[in-house]
C-alpha atoms as a PDB file:
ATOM      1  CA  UNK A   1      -2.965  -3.935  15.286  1.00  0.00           C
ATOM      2  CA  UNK A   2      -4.320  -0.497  14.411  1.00  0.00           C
ATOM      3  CA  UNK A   3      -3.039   2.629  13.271  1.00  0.00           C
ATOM      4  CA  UNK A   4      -3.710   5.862  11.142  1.00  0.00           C
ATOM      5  CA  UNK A   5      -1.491   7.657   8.397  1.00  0.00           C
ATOM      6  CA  UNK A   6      -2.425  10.496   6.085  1.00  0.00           C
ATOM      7  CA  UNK A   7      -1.079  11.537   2.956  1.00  0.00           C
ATOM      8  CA  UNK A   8      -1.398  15.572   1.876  1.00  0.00           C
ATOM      9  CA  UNK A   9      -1.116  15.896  -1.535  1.00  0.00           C
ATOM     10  CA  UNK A  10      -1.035  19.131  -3.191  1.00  0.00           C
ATOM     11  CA  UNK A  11      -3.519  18.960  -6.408  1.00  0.00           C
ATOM     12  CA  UNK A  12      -7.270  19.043  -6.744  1.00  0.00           C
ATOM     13  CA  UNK A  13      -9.121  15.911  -5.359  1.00  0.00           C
ATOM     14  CA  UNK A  14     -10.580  15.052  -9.172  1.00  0.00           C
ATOM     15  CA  UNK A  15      -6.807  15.754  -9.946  1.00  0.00           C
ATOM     16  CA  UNK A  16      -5.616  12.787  -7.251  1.00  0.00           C
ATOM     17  CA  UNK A  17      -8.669  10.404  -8.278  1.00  0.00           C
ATOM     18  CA  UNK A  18      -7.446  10.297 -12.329  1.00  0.00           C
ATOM     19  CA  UNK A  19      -3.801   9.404 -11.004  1.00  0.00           C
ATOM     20  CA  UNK A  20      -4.797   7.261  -8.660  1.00  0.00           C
ATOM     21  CA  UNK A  21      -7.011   5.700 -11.171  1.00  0.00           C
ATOM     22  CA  UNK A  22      -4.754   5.453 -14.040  1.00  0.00           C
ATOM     23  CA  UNK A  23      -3.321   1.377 -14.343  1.00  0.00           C
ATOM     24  CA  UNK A  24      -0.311   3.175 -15.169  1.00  0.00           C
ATOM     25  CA  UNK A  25       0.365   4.809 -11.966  1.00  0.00           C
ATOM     26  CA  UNK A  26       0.939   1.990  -9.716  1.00  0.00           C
ATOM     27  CA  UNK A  27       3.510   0.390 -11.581  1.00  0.00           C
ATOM     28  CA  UNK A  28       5.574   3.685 -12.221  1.00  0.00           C
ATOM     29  CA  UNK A  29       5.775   4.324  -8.480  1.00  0.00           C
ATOM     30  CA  UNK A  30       6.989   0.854  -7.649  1.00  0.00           C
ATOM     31  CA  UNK A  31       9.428   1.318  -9.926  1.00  0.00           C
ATOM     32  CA  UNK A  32      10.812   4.793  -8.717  1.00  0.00           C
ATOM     33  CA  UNK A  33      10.625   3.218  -5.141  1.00  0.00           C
ATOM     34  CA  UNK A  34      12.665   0.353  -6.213  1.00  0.00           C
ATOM     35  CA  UNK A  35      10.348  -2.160  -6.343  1.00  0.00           C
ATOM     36  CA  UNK A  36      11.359  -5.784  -8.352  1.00  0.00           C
ATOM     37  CA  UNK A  37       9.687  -7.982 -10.747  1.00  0.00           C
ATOM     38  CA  UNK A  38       6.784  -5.384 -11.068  1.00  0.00           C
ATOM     39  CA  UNK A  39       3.493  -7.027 -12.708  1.00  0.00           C
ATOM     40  CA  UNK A  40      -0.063  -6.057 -12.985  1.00  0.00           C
ATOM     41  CA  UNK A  41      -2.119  -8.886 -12.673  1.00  0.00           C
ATOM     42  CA  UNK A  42      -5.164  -7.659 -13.357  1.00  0.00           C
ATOM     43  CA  UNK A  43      -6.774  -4.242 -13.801  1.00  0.00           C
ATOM     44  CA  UNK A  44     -10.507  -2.592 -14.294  1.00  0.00           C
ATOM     45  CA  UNK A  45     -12.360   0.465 -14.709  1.00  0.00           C
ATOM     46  CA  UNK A  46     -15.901   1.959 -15.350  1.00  0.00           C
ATOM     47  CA  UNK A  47     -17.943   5.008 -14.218  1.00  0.00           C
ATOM     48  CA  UNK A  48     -17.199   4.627 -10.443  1.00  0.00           C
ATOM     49  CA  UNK A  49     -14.660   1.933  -9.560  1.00  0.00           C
ATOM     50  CA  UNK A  50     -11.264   1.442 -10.381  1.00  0.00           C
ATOM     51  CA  UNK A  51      -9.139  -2.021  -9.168  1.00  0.00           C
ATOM     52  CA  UNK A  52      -5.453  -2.833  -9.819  1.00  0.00           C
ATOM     53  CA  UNK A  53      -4.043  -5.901  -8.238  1.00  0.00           C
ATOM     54  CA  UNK A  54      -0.088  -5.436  -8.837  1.00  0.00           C
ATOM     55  CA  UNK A  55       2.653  -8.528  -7.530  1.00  0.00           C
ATOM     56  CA  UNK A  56       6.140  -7.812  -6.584  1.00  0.00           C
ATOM     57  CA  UNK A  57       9.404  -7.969  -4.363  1.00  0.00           C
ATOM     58  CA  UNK A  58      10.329  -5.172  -1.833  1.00  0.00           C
ATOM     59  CA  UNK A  59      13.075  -5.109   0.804  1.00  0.00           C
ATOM     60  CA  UNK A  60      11.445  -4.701   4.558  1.00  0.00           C
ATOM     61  CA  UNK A  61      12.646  -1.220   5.694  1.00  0.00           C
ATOM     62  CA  UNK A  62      13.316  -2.093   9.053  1.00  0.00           C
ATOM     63  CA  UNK A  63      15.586  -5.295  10.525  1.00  0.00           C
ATOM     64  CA  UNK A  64      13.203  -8.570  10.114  1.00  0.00           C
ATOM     65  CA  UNK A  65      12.946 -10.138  13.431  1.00  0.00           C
ATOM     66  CA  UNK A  66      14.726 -13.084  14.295  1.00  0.00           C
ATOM     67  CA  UNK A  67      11.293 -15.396  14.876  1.00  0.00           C
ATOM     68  CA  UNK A  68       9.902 -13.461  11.716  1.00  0.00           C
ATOM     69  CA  UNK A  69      13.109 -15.002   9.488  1.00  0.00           C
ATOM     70  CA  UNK A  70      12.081 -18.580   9.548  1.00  0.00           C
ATOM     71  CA  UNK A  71       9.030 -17.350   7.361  1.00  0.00           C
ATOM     72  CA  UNK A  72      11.070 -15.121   5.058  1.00  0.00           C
ATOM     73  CA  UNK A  73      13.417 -17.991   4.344  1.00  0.00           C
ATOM     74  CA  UNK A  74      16.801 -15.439   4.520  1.00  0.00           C
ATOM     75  CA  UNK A  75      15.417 -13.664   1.650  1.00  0.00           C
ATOM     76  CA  UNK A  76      15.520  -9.777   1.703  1.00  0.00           C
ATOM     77  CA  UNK A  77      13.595  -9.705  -0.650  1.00  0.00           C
ATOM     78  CA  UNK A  78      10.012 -10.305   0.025  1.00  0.00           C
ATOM     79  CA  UNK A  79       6.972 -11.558  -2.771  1.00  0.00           C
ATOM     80  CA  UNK A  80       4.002  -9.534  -2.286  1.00  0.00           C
ATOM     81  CA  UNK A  81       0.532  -8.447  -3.965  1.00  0.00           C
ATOM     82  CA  UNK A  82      -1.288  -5.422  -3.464  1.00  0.00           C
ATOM     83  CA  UNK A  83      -4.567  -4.868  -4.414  1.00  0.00           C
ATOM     84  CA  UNK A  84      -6.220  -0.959  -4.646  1.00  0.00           C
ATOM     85  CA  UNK A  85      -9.703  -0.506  -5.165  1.00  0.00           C
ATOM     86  CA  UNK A  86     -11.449   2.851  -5.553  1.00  0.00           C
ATOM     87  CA  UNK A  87     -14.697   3.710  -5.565  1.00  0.00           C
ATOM     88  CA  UNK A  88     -14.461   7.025  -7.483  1.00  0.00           C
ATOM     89  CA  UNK A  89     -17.704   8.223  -6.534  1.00  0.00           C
ATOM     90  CA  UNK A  90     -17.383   7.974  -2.535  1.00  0.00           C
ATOM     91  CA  UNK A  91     -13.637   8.975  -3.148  1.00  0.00           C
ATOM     92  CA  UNK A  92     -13.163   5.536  -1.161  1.00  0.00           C
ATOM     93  CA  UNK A  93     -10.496   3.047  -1.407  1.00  0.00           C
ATOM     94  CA  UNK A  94      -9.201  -0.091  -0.044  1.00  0.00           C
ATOM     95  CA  UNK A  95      -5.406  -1.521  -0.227  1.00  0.00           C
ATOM     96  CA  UNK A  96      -5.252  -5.423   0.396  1.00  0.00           C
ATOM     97  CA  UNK A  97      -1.741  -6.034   0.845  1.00  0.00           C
ATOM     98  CA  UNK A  98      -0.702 -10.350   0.562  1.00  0.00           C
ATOM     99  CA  UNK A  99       2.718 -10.984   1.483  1.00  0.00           C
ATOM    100  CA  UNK A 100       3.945 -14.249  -0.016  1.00  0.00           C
ATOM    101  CA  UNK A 101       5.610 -15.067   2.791  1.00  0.00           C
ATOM    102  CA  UNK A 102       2.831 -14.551   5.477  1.00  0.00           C
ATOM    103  CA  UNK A 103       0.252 -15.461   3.535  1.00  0.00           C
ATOM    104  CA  UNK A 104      -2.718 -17.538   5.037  1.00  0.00           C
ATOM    105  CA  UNK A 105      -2.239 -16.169   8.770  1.00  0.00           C
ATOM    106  CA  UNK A 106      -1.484 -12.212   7.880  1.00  0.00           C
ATOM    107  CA  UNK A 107      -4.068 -10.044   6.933  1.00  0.00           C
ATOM    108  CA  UNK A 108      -2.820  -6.652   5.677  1.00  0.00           C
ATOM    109  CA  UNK A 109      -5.953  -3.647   5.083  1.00  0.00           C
ATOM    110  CA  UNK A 110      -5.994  -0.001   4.599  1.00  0.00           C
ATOM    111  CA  UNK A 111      -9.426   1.745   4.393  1.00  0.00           C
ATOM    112  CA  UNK A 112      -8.838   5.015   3.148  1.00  0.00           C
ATOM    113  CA  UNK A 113     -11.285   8.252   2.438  1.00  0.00           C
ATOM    114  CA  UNK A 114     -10.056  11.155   0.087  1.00  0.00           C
ATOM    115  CA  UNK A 115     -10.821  14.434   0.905  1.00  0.00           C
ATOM    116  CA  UNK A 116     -10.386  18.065   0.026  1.00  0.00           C
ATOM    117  CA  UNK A 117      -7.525  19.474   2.169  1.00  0.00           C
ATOM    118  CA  UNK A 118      -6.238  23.314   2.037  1.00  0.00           C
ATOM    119  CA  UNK A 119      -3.537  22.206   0.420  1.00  0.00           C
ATOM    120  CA  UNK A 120      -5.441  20.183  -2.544  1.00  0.00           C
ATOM    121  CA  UNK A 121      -6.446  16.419  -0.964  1.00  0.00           C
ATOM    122  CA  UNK A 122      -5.804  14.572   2.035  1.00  0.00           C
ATOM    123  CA  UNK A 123      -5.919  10.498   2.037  1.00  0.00           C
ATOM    124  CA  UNK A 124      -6.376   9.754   5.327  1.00  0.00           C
ATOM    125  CA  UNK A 125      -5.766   5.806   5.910  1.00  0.00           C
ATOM    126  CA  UNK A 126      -6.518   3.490   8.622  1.00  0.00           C
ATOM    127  CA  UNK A 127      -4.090   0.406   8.274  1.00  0.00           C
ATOM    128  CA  UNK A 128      -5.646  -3.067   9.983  1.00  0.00           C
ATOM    129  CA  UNK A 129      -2.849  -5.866  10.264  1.00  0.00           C
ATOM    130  CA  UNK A 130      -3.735  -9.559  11.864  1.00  0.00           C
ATOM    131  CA  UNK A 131      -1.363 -12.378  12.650  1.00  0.00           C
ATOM    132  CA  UNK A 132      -2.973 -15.615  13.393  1.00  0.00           C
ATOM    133  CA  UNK A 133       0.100 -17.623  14.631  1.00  0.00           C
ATOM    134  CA  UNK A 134      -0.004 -18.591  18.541  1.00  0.00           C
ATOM    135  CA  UNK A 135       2.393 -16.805  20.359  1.00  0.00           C
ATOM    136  CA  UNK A 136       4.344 -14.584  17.922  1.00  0.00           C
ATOM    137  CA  UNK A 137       1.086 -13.133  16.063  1.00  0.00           C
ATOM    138  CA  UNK A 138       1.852 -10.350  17.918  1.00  0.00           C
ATOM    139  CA  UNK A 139       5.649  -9.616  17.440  1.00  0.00           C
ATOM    140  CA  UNK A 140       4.478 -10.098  13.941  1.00  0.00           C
ATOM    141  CA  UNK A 141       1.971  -7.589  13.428  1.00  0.00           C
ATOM    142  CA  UNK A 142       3.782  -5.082  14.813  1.00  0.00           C
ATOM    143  CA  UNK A 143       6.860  -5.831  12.614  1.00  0.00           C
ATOM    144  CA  UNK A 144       4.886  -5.221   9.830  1.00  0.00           C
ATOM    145  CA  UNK A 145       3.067  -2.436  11.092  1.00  0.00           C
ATOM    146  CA  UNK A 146       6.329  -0.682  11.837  1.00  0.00           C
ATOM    147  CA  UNK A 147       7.540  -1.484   8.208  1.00  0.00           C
ATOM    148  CA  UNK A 148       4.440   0.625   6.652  1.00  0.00           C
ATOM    149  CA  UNK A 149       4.621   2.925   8.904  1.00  0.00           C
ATOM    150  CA  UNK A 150       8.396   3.369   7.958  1.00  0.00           C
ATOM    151  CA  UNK A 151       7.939   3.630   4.059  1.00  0.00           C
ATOM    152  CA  UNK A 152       4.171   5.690   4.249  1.00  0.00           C
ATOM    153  CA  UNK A 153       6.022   8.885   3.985  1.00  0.00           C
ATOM    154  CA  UNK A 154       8.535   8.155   1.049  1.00  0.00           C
ATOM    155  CA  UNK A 155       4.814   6.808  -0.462  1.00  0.00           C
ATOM    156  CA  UNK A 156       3.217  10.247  -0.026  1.00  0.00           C
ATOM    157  CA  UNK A 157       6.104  12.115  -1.357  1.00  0.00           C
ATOM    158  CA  UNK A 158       6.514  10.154  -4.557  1.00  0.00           C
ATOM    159  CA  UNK A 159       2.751  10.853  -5.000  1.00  0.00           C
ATOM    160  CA  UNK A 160       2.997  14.670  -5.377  1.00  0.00           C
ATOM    161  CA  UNK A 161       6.282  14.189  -7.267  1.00  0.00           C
ATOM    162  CA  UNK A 162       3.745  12.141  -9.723  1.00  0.00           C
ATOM    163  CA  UNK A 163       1.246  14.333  -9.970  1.00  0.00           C
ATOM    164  CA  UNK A 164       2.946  16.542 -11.857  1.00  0.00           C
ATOM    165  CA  UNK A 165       2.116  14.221 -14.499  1.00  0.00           C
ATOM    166  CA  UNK A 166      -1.459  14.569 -14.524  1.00  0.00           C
END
């Protein structure tokens, strides 16, 4: 499953790269979302590529499935790890998203390509999400699609409250 989202934040693009780049920023906007048990794993930065792989727990935004629950355990709660790489040159980036509880037959992807906008910057983001499980792969996908799609503008907001900051 497919689909597009784009994010229209209101600074300079070289203004959106250095917060997008800065290991500090993911964390802080997990936290103001109201994200648990925030912790980078691992983080690195030269001339023209940034990476920060960050783990936590988030609460699905929209009612988990009954078929999707046996996977989930009846936890609201769900263990994830998102990785964002940038390559600050291209103004490229990639999210890998691994949800504990899907992991090994969900793949989660965003491609994204920042751009200047009238406005300041645009991200503009293609989300790819495969389930590999006979039958339900489906059902799945588009739970989790539906989910993203659910939180992406809450995301985009919180990103021009935090570039204030920069």
């Amino acid at each position: 499953m497919e689909f597009t989202a784009e994010h229209i934040l209101r600074a300079p693009l070289e203004k959106v790269l250095t917060m997008y780049s800065d290991p500090a920023y993911a964390p802080r906007k997990y936290q103001e979302l109201g994200l648990r048990d925030i912790e980078v794993v691992r983080t690195s930065k030269d001339d023209g590529r940034f990476e920060i792989a960050v783990r936590f727990k988030r609460k699905a935004s929209i009612e988990v499935p009954k078929m999707a629950q046996k996977f989930v355990g009846g936890s609201e709660w769900l263990q994830a790890q998102q990785t964002d790489t940038w390559d600050l040159k291209a103004r490229t980036g990639r999210l890998d998203v691994v949800i504990d509880a899907f992991k090994g037959f969900a793949t989660i992807r965003c491609d994204m390509k920042l751009e200047a906008h009238p406005e300041g910057a645009i991200n503009r983001m293609r989300w790819t999400i495969e389930c590999a499980v006979p039958l339900i792969g489906g059902t799945l996908a588009k739970f989790l699609a539906q989910d993203i799609q659910s939180k992406t503008a809450e995301d985009g907001a919180l990103a021009n409250r935090l570039l204030a900051g920069y």
